[in-house]
Protein backbone atom coordinates (compact mmCIF):
# COMPACT_ATOMS: atom_id res chain seq x y z
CA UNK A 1 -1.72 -38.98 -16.46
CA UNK A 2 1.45 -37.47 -17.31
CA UNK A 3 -0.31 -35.86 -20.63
CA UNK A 4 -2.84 -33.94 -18.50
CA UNK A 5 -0.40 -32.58 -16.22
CA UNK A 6 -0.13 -29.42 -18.39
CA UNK A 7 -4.19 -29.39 -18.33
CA UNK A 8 -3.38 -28.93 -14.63
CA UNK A 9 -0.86 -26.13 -14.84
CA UNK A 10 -3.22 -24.26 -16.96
CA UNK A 11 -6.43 -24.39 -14.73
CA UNK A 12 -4.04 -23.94 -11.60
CA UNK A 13 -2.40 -21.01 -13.43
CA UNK A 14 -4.72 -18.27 -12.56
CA UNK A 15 -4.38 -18.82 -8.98
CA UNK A 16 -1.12 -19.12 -8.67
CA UNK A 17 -0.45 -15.46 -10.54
CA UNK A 18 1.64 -13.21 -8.78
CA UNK A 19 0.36 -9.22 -9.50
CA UNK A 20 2.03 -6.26 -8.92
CA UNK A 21 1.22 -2.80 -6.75
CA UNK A 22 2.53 0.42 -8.34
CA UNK A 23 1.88 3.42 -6.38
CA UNK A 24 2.21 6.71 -7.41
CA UNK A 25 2.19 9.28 -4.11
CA UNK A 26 2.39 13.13 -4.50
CA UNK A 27 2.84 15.41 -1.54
CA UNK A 28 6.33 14.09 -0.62
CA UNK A 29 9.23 16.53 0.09
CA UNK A 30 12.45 15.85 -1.21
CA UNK A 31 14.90 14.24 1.42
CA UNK A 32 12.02 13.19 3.79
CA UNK A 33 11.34 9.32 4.42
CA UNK A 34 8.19 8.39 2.84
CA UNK A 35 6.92 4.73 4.58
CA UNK A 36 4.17 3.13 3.03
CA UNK A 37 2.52 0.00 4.15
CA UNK A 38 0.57 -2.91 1.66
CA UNK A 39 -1.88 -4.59 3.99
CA UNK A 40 -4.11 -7.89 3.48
CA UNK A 41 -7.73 -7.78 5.78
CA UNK A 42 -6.47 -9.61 8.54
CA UNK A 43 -3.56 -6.82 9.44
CA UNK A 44 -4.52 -4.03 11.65
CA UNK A 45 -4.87 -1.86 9.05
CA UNK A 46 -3.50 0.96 9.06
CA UNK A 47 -1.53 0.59 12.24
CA UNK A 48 0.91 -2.01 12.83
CA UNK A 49 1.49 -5.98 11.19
CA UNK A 50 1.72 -4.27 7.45
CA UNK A 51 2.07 -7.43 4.85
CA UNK A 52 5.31 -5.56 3.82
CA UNK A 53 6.78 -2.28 4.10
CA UNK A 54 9.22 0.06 1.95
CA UNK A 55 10.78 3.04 3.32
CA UNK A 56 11.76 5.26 0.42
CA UNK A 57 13.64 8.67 0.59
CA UNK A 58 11.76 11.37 -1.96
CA UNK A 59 13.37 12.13 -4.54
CA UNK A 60 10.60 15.22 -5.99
CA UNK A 61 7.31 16.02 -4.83
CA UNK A 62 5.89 12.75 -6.63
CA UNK A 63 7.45 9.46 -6.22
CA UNK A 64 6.66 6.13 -7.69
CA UNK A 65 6.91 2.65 -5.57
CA UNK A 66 6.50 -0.97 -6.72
CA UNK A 67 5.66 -4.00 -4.70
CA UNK A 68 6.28 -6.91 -6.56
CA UNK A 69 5.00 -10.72 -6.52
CA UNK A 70 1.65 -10.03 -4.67
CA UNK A 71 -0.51 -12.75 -4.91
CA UNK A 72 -4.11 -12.22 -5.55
CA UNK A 73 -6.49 -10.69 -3.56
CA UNK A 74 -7.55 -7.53 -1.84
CA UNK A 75 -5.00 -5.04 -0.31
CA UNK A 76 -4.81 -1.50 1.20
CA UNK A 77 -1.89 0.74 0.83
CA UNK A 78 -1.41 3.08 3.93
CA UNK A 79 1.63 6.04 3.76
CA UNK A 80 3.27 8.72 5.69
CA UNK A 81 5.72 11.31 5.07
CA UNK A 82 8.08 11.12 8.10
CA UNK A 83 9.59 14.45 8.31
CA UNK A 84 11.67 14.02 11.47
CA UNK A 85 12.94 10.23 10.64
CA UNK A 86 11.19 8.94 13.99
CA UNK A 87 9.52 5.77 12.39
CA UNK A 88 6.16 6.76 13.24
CA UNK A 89 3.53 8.59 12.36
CA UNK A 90 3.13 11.70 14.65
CA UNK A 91 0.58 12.90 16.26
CA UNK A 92 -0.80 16.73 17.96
CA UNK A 93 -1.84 16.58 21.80
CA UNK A 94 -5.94 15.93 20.56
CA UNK A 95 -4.34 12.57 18.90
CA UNK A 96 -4.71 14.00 14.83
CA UNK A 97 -1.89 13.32 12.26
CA UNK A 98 1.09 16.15 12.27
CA UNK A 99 2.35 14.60 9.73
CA UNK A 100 0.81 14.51 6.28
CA UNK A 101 -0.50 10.85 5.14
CA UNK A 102 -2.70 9.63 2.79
CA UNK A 103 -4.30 5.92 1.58
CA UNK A 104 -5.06 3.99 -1.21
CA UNK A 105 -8.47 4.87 -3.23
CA UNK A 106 -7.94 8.46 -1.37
CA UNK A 107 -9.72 6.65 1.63
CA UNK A 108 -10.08 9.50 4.02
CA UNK A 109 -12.50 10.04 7.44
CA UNK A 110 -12.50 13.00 9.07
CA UNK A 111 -12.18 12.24 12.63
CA UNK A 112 -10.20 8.58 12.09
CA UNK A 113 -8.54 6.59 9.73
CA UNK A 114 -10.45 4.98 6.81
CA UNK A 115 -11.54 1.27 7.43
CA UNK A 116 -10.08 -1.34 5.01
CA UNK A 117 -12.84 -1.73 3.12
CA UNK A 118 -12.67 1.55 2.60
CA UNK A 119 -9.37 1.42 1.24
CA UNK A 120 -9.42 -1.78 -0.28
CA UNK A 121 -8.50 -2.76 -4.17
CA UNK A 122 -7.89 -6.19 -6.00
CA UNK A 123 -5.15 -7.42 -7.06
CA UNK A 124 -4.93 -9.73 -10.25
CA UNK A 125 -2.43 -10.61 -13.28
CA UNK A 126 -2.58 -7.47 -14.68
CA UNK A 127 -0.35 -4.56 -12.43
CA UNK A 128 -2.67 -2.25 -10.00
CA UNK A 129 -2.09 1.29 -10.33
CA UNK A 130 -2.71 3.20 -7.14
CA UNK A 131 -2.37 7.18 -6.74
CA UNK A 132 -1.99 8.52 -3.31
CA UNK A 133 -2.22 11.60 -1.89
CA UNK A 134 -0.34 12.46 1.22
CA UNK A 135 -2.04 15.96 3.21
């Protein structure tokens, strides 16, 4: 048994692959908090319960951010520039974005946020390469 265990390990192998996310997301101003959310289809995409989270300062007009070690399967990216540092995304009295945003696949609906599907791109061995907009 012992001498098929790496027959095992091989077959197992391409389930077991951890991928990776890279986003690249233009429309940032330098010194503003840019939070971006990866999300699997059971989160309440794009609101709350994001899969994880990174909250990166902007360096230029385009940054670049990695998640690492994402197992297979379909995600969404959602992200915000937050220009006053409140955490959230924020919003004019008729409920629309003041604050420019964008999602992965350049998912966009004109009177609410993309679905998932929508927004939705596999993730495998080989690293995903996402470019995001935020207006």
């Amino acid at each position: 048994m012992k001498k098929y265990a790496w027959l095992l390990g091989f077959l197992y192998a391409p389930y077991s692959v951890a991928g990776e996310v890279q986003l690249q997301i233009d429309g940032c101003v330098a010194g503003q908090t840019v939070r971006v959310g990866l999300y699997t289809p059971t989160q309440d995409f794009p609101k709350l319960g994001e899969l994880q989270r990174q909250d990166v300062v902007a360096t230029a007009e385009t940054i670049h951010v990695k998640f690492a070690d994402v197992a297979a399967g379909r995600y969404a990216v959602a992200a915000y520039l937050d220009g006053n540092n409140n955490q959230k995304l924020d919003r004019n009295w008729l409920g629309a974005p003041s604050e420019p945003y964008g999602f992965s696949n350049h998912a966009r609906n004109t009177f609410s946020a993309p679905s998932f599907e929508q927004a939705a791109f596999a993730v495998g061995a080989t690293p995903m390469l996402q470019s995001i907009h935020l207006h």
